[in-house]
PDB file of N, CA and C in Angstrom:
ATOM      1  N   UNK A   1      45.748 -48.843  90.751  1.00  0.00           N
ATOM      2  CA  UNK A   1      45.861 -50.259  90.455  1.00  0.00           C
ATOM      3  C   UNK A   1      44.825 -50.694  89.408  1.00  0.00           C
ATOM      4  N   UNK A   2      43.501 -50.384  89.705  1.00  0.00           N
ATOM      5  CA  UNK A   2      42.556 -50.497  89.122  1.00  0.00           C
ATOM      6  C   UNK A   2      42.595 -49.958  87.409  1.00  0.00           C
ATOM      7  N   UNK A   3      43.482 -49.050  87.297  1.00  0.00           N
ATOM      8  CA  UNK A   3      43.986 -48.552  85.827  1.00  0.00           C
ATOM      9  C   UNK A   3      44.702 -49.324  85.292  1.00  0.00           C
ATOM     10  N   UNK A   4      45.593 -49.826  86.021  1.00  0.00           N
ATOM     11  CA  UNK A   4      46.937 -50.058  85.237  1.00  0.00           C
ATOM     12  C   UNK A   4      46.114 -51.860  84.535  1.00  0.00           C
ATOM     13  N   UNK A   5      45.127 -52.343  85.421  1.00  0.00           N
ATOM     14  CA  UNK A   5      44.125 -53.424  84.696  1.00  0.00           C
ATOM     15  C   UNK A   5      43.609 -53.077  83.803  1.00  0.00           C
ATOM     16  N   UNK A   6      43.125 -51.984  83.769  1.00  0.00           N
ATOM     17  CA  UNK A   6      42.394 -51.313  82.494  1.00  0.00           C
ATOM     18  C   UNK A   6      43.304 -51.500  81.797  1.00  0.00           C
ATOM     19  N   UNK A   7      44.150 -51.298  81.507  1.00  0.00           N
ATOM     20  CA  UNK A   7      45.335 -50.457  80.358  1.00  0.00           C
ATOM     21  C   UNK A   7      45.568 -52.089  79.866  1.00  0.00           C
ATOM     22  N   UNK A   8      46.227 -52.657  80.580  1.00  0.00           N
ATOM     23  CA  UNK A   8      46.250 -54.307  80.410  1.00  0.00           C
ATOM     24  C   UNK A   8      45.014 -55.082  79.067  1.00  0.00           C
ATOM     25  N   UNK A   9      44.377 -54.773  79.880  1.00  0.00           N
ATOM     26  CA  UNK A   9      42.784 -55.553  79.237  1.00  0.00           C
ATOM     27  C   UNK A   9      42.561 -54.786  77.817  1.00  0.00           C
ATOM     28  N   UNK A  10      42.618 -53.189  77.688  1.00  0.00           N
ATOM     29  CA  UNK A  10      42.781 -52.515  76.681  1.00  0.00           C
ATOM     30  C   UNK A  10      43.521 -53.189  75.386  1.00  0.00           C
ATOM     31  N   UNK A  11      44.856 -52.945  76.061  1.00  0.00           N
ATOM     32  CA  UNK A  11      45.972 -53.961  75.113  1.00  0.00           C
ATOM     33  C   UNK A  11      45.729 -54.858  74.669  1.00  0.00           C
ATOM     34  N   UNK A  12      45.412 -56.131  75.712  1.00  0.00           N
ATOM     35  CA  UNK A  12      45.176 -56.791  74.941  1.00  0.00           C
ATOM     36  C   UNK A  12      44.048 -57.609  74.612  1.00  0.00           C
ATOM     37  N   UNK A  13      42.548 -56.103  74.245  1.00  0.00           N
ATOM     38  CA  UNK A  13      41.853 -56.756  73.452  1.00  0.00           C
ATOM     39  C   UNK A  13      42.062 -56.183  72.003  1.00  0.00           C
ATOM     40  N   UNK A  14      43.235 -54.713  71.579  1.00  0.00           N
ATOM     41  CA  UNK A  14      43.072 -54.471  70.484  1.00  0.00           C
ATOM     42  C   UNK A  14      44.324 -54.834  69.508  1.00  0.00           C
ATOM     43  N   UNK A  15      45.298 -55.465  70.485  1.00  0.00           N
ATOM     44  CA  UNK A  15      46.431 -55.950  69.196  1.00  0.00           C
ATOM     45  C   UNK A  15      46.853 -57.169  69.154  1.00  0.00           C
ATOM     46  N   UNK A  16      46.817 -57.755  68.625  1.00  0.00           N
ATOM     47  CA  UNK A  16      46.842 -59.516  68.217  1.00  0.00           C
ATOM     48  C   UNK A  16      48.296 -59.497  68.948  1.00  0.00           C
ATOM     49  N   UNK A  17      48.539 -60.580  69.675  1.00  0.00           N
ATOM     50  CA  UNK A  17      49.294 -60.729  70.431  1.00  0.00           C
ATOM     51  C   UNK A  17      50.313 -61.949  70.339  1.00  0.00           C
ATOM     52  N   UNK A  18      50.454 -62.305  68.487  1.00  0.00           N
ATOM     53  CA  UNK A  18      51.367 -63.336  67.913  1.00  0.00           C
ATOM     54  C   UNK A  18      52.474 -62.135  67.042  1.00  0.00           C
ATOM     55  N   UNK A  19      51.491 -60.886  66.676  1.00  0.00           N
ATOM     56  CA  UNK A  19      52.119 -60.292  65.918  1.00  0.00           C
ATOM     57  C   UNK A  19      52.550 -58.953  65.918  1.00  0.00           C
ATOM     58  N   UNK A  20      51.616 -58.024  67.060  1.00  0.00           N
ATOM     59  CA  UNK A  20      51.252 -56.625  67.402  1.00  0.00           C
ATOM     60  C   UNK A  20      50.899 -55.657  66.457  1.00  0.00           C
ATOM     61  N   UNK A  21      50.043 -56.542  65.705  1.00  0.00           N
ATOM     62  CA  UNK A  21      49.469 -55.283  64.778  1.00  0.00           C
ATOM     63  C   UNK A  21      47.868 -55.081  65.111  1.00  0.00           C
ATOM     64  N   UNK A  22      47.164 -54.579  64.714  1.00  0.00           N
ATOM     65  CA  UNK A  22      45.840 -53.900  65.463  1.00  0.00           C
ATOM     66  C   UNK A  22      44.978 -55.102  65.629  1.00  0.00           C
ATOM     67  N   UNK A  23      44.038 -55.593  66.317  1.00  0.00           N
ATOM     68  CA  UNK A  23      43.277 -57.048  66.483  1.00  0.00           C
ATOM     69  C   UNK A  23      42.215 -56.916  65.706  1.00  0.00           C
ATOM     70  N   UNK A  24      41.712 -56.673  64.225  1.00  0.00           N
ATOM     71  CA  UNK A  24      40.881 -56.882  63.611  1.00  0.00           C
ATOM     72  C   UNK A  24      40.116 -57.736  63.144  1.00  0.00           C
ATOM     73  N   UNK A  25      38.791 -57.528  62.721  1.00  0.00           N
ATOM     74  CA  UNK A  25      38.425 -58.723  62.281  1.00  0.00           C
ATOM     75  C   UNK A  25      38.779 -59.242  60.708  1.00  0.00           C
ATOM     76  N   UNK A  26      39.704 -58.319  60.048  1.00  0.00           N
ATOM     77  CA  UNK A  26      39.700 -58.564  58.675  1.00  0.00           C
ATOM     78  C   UNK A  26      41.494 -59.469  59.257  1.00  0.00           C
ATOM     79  N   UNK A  27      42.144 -58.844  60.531  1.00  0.00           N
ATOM     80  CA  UNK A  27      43.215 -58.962  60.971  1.00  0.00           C
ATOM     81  C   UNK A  27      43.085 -60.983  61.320  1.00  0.00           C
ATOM     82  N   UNK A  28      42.647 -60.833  61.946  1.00  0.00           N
ATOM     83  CA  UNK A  28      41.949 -62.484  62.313  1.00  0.00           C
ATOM     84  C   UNK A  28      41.574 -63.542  61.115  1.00  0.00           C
ATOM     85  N   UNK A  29      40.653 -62.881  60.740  1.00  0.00           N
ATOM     86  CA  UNK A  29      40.160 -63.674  59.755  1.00  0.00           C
ATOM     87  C   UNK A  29      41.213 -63.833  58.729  1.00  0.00           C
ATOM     88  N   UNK A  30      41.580 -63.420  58.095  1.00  0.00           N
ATOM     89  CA  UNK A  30      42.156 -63.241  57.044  1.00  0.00           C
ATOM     90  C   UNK A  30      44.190 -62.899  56.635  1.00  0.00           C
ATOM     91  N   UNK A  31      44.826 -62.425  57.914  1.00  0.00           N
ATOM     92  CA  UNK A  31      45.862 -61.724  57.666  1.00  0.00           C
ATOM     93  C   UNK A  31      46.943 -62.124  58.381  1.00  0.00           C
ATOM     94  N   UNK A  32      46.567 -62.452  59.143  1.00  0.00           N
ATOM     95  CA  UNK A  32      47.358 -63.308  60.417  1.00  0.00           C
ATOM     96  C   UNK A  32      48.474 -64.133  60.024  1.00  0.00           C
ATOM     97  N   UNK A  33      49.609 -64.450  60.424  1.00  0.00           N
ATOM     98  CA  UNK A  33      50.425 -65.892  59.411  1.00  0.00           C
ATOM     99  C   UNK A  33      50.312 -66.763  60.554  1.00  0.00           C
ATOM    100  N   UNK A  34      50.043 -66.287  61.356  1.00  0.00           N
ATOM    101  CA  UNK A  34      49.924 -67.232  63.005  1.00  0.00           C
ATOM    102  C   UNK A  34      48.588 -68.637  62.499  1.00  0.00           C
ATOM    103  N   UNK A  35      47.681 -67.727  62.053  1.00  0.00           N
ATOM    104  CA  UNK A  35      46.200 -68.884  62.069  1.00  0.00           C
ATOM    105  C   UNK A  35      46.383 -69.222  61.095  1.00  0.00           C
ATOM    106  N   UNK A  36      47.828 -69.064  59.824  1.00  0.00           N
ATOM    107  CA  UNK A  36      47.381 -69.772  58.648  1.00  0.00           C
ATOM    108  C   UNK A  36      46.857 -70.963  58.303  1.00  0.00           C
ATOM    109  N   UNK A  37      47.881 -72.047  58.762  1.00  0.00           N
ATOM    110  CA  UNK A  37      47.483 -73.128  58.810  1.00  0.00           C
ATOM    111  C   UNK A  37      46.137 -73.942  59.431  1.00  0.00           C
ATOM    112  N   UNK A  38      45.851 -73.075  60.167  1.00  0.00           N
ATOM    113  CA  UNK A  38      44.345 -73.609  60.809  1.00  0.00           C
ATOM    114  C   UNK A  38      43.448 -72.645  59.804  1.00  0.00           C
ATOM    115  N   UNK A  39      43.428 -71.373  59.529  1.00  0.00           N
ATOM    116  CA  UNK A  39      42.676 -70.869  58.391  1.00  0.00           C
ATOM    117  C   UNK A  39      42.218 -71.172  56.937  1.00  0.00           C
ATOM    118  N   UNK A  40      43.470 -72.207  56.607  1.00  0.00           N
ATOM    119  CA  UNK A  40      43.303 -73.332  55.191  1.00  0.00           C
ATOM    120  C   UNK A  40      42.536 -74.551  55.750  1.00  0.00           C
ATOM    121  N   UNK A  41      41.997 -74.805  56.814  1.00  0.00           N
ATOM    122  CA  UNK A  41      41.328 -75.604  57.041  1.00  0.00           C
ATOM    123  C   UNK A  41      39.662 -75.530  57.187  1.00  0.00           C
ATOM    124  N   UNK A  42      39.648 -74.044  56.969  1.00  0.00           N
ATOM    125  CA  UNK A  42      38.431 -73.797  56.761  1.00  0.00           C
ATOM    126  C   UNK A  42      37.793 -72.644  55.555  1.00  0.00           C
ATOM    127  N   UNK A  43      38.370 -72.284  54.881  1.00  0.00           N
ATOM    128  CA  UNK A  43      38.307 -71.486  53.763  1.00  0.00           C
ATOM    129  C   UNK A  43      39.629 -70.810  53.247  1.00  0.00           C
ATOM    130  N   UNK A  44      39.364 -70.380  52.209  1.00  0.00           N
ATOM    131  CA  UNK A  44      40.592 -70.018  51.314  1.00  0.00           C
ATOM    132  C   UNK A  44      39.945 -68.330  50.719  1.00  0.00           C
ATOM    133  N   UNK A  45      39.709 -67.791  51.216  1.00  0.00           N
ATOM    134  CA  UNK A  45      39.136 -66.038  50.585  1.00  0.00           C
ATOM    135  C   UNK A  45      40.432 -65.354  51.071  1.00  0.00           C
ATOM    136  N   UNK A  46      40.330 -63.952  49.954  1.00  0.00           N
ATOM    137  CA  UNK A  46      41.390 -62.626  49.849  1.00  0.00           C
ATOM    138  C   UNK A  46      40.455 -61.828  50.929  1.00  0.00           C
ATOM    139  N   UNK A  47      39.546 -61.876  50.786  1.00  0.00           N
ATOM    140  CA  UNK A  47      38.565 -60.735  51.370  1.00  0.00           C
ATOM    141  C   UNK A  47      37.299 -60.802  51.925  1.00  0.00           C
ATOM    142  N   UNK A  48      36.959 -59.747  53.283  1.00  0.00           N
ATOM    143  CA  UNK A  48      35.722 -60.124  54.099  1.00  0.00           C
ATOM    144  C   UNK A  48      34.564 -60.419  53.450  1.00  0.00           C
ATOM    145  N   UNK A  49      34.619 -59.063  52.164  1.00  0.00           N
ATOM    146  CA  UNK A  49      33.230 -59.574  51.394  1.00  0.00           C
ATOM    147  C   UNK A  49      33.343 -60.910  50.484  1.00  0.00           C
ATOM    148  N   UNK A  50      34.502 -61.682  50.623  1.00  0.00           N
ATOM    149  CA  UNK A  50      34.449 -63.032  49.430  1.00  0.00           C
ATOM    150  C   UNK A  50      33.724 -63.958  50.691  1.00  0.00           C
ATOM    151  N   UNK A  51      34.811 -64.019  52.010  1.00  0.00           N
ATOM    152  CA  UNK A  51      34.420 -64.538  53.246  1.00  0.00           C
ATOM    153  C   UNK A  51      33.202 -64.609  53.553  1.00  0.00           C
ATOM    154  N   UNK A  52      32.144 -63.263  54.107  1.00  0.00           N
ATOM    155  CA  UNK A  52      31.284 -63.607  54.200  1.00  0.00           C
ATOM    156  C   UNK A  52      29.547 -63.639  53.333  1.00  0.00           C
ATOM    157  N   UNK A  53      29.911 -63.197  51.938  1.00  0.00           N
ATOM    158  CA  UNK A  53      29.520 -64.040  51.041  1.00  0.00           C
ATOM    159  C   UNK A  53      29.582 -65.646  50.494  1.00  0.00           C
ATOM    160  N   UNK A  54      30.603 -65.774  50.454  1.00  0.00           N
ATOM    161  CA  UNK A  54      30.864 -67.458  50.077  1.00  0.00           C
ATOM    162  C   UNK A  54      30.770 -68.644  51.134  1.00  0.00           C
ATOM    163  N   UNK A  55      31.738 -68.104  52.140  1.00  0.00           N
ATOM    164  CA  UNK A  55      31.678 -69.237  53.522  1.00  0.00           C
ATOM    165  C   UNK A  55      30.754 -69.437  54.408  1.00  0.00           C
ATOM    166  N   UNK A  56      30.536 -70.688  54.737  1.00  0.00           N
ATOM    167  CA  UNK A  56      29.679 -70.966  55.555  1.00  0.00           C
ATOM    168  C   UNK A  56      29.907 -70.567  57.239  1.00  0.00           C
ATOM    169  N   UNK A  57      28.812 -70.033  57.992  1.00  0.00           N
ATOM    170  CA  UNK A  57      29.316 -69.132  59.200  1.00  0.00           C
ATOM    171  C   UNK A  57      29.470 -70.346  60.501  1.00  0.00           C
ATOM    172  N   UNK A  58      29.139 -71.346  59.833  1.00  0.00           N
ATOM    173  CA  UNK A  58      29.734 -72.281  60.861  1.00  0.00           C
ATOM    174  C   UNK A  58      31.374 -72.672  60.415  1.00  0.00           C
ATOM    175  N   UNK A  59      31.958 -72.521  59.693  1.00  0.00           N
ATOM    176  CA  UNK A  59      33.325 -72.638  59.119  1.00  0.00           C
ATOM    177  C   UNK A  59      33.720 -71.478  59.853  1.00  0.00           C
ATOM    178  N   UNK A  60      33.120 -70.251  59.682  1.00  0.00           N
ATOM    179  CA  UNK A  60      33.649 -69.294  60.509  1.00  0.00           C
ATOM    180  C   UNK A  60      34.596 -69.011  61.818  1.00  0.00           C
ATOM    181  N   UNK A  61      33.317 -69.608  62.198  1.00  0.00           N
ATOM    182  CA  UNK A  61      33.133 -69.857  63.660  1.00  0.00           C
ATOM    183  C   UNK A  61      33.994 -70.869  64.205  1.00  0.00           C
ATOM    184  N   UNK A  62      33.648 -71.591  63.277  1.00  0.00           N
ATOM    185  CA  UNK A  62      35.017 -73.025  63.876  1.00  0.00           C
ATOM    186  C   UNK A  62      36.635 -72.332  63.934  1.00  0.00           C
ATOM    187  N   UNK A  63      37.062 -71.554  62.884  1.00  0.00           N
ATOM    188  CA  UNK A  63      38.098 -70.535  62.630  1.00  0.00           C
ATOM    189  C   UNK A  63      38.072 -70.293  64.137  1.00  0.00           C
ATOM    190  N   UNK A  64      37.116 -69.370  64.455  1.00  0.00           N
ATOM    191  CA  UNK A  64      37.519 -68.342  65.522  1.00  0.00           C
ATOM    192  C   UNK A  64      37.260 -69.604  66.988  1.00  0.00           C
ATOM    193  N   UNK A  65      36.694 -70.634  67.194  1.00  0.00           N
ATOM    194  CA  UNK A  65      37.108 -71.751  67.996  1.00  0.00           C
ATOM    195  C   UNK A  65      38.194 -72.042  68.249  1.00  0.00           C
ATOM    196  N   UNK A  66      38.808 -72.631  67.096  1.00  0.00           N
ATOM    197  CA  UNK A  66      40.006 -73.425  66.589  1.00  0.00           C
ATOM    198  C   UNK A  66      41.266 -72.516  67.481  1.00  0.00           C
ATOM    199  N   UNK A  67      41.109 -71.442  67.334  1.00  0.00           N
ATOM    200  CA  UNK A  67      42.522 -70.622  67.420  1.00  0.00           C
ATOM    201  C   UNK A  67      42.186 -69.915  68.318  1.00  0.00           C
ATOM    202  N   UNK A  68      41.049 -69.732  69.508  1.00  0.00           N
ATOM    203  CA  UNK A  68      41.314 -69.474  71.103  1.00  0.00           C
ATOM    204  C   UNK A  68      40.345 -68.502  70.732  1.00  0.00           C
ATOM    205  N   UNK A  69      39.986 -67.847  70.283  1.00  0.00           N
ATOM    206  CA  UNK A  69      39.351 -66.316  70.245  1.00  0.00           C
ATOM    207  C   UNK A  69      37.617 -66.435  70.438  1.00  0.00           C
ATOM    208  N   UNK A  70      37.104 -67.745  70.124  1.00  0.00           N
ATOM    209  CA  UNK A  70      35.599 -67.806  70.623  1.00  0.00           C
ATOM    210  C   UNK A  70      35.101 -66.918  72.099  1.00  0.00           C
ATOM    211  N   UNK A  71      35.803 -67.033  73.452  1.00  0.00           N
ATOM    212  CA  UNK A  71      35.281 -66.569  74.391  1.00  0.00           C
ATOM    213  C   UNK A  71      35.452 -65.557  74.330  1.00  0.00           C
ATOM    214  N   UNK A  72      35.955 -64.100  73.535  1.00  0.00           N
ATOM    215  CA  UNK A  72      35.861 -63.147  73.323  1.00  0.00           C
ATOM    216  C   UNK A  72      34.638 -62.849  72.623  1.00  0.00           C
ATOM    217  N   UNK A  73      33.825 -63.628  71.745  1.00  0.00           N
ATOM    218  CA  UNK A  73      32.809 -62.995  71.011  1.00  0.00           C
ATOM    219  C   UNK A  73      31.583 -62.239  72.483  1.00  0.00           C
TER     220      UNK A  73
END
């Protein structure tokens, strides 16, 4: 029993679960069509290094608020 929770929790902490592709952070941030619209509300970057060079990490953060995923950090 105790596995088959494991296996559960496994799942789904590694595949985004709007789309089933791997749960990344470039996946999140950036790739998603699910968070688009909440993602134009806080920056507009192609890429992690434009992201976290340019954006501010409280914009970030609000991102990963906004769209449920904070209590995972």
């Amino acid at each position: 029993m105790i596995a088959r929770y494991q296996k559960l929790f496994i799942h789904y902490l590694t595949e985004c679960s709007h789309c089933d592709c791997a749960l990344t952070v470039a996946h999140v941030l950036l790739e998603c069509n699910h968070y688009n619209v909440v993602r134009q509300r806080y920056f507009n970057v192609s890429s992690l290094y434009e992201l976290f060079d340019t954006v501010n990490a409280q914009n970030i953060l609000g991102l990963i608020r906004d769209i449920g995923l904070y209590r995972l950090l």
